[in-house]
N, C-alpha and C. Protein backbone atom coordinates (compact mmCIF):
# COMPACT_ATOMS: atom_id res chain seq x y z
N UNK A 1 44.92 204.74 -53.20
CA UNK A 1 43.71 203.94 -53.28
C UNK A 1 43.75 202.86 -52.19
N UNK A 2 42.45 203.03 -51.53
CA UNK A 2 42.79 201.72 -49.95
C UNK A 2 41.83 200.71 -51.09
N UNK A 3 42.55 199.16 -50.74
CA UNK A 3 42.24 198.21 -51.21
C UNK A 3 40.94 197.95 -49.95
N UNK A 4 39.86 197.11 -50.11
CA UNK A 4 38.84 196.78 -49.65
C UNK A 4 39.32 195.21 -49.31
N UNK A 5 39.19 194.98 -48.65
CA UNK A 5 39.13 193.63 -47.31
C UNK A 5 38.20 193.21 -48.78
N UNK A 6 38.60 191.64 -48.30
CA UNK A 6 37.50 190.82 -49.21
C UNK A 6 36.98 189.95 -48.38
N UNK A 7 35.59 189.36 -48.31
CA UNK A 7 35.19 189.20 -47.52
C UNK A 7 34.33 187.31 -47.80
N UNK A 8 34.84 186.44 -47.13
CA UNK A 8 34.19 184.80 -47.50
C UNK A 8 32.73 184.86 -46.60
N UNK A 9 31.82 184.36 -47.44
CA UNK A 9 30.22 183.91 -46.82
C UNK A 9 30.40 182.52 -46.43
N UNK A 10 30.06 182.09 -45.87
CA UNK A 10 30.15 180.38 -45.72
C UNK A 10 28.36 180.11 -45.07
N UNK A 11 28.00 179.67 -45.83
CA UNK A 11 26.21 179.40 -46.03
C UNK A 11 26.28 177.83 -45.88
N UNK A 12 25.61 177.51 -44.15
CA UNK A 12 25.15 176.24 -43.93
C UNK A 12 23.96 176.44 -43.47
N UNK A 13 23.36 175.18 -43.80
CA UNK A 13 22.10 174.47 -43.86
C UNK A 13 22.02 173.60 -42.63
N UNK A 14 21.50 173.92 -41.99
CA UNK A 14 21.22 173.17 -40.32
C UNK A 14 21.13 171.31 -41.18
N UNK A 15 21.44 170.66 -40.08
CA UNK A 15 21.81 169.29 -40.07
C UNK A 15 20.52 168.54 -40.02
N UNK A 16 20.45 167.16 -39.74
CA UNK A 16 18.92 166.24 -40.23
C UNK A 16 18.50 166.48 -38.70
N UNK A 17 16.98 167.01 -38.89
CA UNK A 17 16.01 167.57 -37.94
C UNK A 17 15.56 166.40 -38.14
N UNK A 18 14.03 166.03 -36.79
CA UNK A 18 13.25 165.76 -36.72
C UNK A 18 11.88 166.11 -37.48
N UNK A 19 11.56 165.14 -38.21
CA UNK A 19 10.60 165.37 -38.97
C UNK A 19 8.94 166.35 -39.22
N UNK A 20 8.71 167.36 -40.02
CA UNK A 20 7.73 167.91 -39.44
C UNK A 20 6.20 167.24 -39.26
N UNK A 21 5.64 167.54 -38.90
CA UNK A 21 4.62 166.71 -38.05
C UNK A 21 4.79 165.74 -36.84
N UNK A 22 5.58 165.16 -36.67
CA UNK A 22 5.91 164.63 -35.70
C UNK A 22 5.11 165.01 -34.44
N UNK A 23 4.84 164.12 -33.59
CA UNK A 23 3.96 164.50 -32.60
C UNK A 23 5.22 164.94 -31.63
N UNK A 24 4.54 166.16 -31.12
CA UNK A 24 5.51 166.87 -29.46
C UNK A 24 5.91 167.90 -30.01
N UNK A 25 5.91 168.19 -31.43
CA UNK A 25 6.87 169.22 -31.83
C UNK A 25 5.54 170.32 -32.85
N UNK A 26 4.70 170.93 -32.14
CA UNK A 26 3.49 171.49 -32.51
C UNK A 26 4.29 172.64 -33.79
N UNK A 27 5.11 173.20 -33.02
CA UNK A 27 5.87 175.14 -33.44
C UNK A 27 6.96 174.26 -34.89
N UNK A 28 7.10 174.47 -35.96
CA UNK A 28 8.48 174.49 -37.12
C UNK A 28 9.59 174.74 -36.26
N UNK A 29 9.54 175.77 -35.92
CA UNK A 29 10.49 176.15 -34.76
C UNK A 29 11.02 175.47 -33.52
N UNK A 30 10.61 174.50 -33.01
CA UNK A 30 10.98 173.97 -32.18
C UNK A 30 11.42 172.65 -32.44
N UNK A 31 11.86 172.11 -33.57
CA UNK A 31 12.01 170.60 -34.11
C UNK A 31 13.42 170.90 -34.19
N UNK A 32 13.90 169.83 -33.14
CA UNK A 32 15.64 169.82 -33.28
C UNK A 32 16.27 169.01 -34.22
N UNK A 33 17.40 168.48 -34.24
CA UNK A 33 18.17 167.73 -34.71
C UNK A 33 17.77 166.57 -34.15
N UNK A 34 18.16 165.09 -35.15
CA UNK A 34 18.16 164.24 -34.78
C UNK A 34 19.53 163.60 -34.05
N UNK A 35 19.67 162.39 -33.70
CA UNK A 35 20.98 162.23 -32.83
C UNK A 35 21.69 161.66 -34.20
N UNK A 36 21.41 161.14 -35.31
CA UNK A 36 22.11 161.43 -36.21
C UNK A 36 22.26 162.32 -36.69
N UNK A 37 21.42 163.53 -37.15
CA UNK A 37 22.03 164.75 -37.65
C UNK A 37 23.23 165.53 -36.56
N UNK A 38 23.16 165.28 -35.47
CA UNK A 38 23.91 165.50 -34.55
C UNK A 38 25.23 164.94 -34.54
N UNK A 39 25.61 163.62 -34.57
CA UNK A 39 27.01 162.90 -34.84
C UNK A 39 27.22 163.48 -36.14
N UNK A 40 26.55 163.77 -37.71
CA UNK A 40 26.84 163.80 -38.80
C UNK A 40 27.63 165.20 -38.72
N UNK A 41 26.74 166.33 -37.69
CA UNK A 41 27.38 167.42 -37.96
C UNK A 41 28.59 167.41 -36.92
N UNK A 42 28.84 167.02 -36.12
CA UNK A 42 30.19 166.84 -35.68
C UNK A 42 31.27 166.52 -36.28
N UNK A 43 31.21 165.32 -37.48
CA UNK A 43 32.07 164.94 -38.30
C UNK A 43 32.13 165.85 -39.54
N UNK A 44 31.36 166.68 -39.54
CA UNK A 44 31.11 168.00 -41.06
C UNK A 44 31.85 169.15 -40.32
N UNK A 45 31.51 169.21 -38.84
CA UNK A 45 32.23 170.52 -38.37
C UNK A 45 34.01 170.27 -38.46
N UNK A 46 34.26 168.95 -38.25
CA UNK A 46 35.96 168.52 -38.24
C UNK A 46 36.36 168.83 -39.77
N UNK A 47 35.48 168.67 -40.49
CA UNK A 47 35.71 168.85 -41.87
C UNK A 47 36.46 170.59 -42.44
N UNK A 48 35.24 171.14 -41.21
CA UNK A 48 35.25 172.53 -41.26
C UNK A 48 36.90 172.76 -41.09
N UNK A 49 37.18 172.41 -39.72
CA UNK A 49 38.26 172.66 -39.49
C UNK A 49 39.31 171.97 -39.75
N UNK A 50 39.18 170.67 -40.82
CA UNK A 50 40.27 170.47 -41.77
C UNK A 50 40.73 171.59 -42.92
N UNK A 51 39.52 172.28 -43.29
CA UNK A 51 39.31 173.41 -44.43
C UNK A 51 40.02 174.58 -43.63
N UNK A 52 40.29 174.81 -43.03
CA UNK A 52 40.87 176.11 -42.05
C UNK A 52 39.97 176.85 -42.30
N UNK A 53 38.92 176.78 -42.22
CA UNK A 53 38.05 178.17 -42.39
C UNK A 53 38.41 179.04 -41.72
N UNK A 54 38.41 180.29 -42.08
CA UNK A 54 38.27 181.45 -41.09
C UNK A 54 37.30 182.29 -40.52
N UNK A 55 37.04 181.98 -39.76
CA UNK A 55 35.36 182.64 -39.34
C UNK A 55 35.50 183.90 -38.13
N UNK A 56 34.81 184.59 -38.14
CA UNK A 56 34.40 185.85 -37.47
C UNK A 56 33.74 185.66 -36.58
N UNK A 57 32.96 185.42 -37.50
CA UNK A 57 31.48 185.53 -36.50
C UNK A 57 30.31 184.09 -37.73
N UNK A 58 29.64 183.52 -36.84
CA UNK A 58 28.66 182.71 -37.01
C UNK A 58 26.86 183.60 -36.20
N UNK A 59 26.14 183.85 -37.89
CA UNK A 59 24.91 184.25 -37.58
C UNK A 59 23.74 182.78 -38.21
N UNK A 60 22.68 182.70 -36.38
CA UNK A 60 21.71 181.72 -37.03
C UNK A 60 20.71 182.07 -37.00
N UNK A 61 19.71 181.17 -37.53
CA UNK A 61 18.41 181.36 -37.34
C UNK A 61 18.26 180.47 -35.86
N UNK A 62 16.92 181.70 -35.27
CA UNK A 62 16.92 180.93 -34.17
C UNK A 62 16.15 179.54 -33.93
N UNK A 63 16.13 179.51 -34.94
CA UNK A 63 14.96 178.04 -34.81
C UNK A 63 15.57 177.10 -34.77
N UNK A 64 15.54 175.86 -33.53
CA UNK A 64 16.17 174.97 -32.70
C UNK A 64 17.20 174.28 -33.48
N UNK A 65 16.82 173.64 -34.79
CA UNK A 65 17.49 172.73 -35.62
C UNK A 65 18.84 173.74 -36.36
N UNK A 66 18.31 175.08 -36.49
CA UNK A 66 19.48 175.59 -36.87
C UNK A 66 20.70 176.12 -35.80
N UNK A 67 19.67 176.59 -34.72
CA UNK A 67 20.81 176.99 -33.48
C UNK A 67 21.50 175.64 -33.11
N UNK A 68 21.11 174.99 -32.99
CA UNK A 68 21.92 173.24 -32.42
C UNK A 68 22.95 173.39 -33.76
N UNK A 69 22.75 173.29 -35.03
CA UNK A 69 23.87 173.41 -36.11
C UNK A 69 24.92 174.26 -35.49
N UNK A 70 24.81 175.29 -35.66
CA UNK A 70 25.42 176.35 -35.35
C UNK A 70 26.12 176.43 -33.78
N UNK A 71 25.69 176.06 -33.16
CA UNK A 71 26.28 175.84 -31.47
C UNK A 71 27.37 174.68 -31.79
N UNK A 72 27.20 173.66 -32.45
CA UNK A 72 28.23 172.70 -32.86
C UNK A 72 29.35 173.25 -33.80
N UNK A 73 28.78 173.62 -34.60
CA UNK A 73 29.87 174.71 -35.17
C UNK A 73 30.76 175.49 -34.73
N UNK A 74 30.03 176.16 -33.96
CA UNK A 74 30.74 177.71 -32.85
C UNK A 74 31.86 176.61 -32.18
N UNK A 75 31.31 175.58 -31.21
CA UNK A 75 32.07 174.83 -30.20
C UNK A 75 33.26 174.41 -30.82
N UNK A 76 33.27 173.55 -31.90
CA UNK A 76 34.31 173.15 -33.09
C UNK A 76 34.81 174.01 -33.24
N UNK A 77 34.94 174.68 -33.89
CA UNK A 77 35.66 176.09 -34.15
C UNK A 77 36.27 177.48 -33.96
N UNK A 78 35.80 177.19 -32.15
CA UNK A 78 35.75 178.16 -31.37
C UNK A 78 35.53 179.75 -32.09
N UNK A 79 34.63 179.69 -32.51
CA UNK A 79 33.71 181.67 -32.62
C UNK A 79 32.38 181.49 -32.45
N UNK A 80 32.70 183.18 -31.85
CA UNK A 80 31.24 183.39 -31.13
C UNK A 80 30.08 183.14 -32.49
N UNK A 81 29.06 182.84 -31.75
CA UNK A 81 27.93 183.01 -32.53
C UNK A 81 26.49 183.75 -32.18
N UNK A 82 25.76 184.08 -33.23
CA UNK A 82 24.92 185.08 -32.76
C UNK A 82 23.50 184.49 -33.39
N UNK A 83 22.70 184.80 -32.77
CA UNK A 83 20.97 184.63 -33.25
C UNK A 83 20.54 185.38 -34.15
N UNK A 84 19.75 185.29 -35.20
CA UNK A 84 19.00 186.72 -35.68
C UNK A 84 17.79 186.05 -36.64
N UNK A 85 16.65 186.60 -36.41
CA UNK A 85 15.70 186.39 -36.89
C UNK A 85 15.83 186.57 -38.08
N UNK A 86 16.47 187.43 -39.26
CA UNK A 86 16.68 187.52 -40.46
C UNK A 86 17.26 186.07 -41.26
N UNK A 87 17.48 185.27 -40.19
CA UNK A 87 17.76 184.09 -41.22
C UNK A 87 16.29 183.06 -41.26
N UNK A 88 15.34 183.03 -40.45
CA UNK A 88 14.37 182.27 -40.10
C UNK A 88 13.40 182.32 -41.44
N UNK A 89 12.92 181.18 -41.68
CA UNK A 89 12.21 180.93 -43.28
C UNK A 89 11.65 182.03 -43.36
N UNK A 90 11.53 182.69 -44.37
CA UNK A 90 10.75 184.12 -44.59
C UNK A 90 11.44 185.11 -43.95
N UNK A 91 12.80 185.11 -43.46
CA UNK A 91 13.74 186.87 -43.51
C UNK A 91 14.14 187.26 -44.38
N UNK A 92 14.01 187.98 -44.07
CA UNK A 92 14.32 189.30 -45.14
C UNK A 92 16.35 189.06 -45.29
N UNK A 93 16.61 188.93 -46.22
CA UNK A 93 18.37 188.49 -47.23
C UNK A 93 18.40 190.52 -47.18
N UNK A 94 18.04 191.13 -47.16
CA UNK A 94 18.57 192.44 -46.99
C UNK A 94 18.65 193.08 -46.07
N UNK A 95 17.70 192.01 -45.08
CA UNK A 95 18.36 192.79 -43.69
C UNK A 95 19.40 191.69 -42.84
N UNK A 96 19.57 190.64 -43.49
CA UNK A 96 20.74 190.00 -43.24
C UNK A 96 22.19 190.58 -43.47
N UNK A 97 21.92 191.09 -45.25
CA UNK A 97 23.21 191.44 -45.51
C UNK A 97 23.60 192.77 -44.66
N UNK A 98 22.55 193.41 -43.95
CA UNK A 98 22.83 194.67 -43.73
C UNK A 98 23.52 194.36 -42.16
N UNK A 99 23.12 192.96 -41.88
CA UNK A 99 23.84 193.21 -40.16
C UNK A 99 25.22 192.71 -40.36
N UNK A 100 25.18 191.37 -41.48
CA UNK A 100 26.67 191.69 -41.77
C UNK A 100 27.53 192.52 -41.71
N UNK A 101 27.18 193.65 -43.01
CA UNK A 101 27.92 195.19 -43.07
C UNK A 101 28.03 195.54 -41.86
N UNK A 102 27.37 195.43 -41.10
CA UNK A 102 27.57 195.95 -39.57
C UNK A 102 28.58 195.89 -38.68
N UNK A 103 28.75 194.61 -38.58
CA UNK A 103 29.74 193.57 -38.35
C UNK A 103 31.11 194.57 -38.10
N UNK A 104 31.08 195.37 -36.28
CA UNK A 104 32.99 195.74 -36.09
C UNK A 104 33.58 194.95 -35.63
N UNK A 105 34.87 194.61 -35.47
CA UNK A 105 35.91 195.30 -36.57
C UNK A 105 35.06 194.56 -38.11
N UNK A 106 35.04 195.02 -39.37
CA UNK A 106 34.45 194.52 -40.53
C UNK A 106 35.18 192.78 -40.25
N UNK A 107 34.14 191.80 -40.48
CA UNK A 107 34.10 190.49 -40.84
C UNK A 107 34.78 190.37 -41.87
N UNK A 108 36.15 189.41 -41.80
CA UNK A 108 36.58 188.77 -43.08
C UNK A 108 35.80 187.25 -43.77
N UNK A 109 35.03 186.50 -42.00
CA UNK A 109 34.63 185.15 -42.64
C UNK A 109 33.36 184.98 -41.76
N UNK A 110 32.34 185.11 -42.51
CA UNK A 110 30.70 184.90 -42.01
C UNK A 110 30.48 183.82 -42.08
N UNK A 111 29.72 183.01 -41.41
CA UNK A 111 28.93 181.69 -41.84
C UNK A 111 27.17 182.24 -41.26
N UNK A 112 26.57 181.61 -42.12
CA UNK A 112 24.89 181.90 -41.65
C UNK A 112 25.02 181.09 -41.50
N UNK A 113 23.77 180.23 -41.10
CA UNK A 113 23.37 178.99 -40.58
C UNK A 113 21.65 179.24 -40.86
N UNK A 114 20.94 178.58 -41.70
CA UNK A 114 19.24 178.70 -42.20
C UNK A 114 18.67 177.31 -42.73
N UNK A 115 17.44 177.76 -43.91
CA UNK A 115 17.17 176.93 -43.95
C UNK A 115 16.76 176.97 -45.55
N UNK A 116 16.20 176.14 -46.00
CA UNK A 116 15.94 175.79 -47.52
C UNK A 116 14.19 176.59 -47.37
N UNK A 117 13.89 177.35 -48.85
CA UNK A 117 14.99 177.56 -49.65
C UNK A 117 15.32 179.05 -49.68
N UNK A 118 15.36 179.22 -48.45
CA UNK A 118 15.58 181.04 -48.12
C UNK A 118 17.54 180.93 -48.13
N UNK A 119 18.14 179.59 -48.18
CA UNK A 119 19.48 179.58 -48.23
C UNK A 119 19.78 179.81 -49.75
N UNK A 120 19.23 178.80 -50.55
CA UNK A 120 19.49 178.89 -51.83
C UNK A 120 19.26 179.92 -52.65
N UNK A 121 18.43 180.75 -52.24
CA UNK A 121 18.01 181.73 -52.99
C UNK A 121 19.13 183.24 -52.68
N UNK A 122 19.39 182.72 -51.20
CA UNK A 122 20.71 183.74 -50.84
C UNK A 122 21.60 183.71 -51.91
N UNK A 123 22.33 182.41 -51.79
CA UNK A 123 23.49 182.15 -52.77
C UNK A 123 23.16 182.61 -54.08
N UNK A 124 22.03 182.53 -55.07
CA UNK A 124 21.40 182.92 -56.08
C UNK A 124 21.65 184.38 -55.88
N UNK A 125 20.86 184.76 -55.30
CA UNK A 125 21.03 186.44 -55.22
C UNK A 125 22.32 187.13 -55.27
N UNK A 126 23.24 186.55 -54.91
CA UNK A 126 24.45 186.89 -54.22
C UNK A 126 25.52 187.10 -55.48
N UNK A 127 25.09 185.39 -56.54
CA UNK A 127 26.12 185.03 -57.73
C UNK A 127 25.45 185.71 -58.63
N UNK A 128 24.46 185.70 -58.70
CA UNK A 128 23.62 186.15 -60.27
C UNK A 128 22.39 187.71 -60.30
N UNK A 129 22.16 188.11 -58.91
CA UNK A 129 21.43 189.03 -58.66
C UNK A 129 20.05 188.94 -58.65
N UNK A 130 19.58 187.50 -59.53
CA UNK A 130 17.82 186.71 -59.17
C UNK A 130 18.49 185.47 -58.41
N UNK A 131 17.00 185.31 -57.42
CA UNK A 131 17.30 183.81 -56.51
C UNK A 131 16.51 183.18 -57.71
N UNK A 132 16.68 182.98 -59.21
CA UNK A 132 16.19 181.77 -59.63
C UNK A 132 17.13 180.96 -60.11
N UNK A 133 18.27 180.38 -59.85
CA UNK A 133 18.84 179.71 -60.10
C UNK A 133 18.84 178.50 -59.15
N UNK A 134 18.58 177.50 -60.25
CA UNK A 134 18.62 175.86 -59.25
C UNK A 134 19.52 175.67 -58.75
N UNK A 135 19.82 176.24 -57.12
CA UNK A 135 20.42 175.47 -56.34
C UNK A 135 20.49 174.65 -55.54
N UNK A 136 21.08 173.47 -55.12
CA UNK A 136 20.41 172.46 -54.00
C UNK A 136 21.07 172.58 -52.72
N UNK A 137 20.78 172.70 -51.89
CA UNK A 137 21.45 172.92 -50.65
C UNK A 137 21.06 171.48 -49.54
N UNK A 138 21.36 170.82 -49.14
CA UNK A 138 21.29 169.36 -48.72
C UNK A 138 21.49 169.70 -46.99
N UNK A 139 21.03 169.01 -46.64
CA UNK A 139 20.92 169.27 -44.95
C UNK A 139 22.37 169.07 -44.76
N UNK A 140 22.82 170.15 -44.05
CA UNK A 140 23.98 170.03 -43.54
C UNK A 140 25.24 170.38 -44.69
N UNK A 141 24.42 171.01 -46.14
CA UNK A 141 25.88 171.40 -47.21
C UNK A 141 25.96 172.73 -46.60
N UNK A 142 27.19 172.68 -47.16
CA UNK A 142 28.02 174.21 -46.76
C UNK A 142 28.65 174.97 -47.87
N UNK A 143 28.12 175.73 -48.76
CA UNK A 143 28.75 176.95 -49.63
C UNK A 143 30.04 177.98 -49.07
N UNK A 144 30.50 178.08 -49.94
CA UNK A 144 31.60 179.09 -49.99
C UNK A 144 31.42 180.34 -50.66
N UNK A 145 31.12 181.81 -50.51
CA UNK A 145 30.94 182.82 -51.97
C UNK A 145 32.13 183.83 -50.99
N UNK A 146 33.03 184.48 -52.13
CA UNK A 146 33.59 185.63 -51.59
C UNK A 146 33.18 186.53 -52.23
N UNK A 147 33.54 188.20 -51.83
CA UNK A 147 33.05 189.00 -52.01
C UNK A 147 33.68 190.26 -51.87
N UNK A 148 34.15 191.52 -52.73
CA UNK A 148 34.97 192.38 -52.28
C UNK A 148 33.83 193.42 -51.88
N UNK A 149 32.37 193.34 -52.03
CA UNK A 149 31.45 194.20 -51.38
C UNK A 149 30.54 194.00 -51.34
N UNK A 150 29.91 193.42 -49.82
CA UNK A 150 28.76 192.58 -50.06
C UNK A 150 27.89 193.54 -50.39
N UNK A 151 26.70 193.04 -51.07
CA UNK A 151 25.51 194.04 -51.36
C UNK A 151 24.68 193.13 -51.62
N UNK A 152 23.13 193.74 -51.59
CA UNK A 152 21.59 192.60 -51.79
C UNK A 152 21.99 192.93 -53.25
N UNK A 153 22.52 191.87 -53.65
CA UNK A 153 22.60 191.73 -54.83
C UNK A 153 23.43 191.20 -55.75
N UNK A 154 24.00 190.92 -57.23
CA UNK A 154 24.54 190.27 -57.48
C UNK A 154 26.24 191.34 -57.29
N UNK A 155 27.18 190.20 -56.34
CA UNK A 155 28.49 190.76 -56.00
C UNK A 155 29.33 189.95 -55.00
N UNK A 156 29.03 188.25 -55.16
CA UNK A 156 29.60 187.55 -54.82
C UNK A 156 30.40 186.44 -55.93
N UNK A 157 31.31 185.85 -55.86
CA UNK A 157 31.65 184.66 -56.68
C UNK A 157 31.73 183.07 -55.74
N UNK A 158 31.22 182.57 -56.80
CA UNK A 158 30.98 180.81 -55.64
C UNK A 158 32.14 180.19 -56.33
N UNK A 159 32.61 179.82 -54.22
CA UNK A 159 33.88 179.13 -54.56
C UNK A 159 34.11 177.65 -54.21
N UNK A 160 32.78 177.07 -53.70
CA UNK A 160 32.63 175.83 -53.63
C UNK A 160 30.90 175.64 -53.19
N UNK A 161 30.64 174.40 -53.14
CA UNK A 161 29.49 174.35 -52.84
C UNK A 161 29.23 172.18 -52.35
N UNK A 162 29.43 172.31 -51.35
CA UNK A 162 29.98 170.89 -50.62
C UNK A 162 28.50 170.25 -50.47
N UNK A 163 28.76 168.81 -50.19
CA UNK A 163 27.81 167.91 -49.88
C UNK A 163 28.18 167.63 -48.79
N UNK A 164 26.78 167.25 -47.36
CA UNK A 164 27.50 166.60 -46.43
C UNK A 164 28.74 165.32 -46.50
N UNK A 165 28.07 164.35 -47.20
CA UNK A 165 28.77 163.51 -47.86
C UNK A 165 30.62 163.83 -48.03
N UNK A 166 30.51 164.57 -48.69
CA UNK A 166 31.80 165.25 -49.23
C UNK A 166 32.64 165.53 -48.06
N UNK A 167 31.89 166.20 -47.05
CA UNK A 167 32.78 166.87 -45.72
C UNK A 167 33.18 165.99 -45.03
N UNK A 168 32.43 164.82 -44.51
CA UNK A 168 32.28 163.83 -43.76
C UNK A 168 33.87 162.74 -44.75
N UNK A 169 33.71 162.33 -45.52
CA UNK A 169 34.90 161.86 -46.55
C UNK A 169 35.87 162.39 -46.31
N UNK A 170 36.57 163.93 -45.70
CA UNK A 170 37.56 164.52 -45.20
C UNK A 170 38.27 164.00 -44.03
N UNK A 171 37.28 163.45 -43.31
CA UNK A 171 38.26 163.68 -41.85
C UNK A 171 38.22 162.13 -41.97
């Protein structure tokens, strides 16, 4: 019997954007980080790598506030990271999980990088098999779920679920 690789999700929430409406920033999509969400996630990414995470691969949404997360991340942590429209408000969580699976050599440590509440409803889906469970995901928290086979559906267990706050208190 071959044992199956088990596999950690690590689900972050892009850092404090610029507000929507804001004048200059017409597109959702194009509203970056602020220069505080920017220092905050620097001190959350050290956090990261107080936690030894182990990461693979980092998938974002491409929308500015989450790629800037995620580029700070990647840099901190040195792994590559990748774009994909499946995380952007309204993707599709089954064709996410499916590029995961994709993922050669197989991924031991994913991080997405999205947005509320297409994040929370991931994690929901993931622990319980409905996204209706109240979860809060806070700009810039970071979940933990492992998994011995990911699937759209319930076949993860949550193994933490952090506050920026919390990460930032680490280093």
């Amino acid at each position: 019997m071959i044992k199956q690789k088990s596999m950690n999700l690590y689900i972050l929430r892009h850092g404090l954007a610029v507000e929507a409406g804001t004048e200059g920033y017409d597109k959702d999509a194009d509203r970056p980080l602020t220069a505080k969400g920017e220092r905050k996630l620097h001190l959350i990414a050290d956090a990261m790598e107080e936690l030894d995470l182990e990461l693979d691969l980092i998938l974002s949404s491409p929308y500015k506030r989450a790629r800037q997360t995620a580029e700070i991340v990647a840099d901190v942590l040195k792994v590559k990271m990748e774009l994909t429209s499946t995380l952007e408000p309204g993707g599709s969580s089954s064709e996410l999980i499916q590029l995961i699976g994709k993922t050669k050599p197989s991924a031991e440590g994913v991080m997405v990088v999205g947005h509320e509440p297409y994040l929370s409803g991931l994690i929901s889906l993931l622990i319980s098999g409905s996204t209706n469970l109240p979860i809060v995901m806070r700009k810039a928290g970071l979940c933990k779920l492992s998994t011995d086979s990911l699937k759209h559906g319930r076949c993860a267990a949550l193994e933490w679920l952090l506050t920026p706050k919390q990460m930032r208190l680490m280093v």
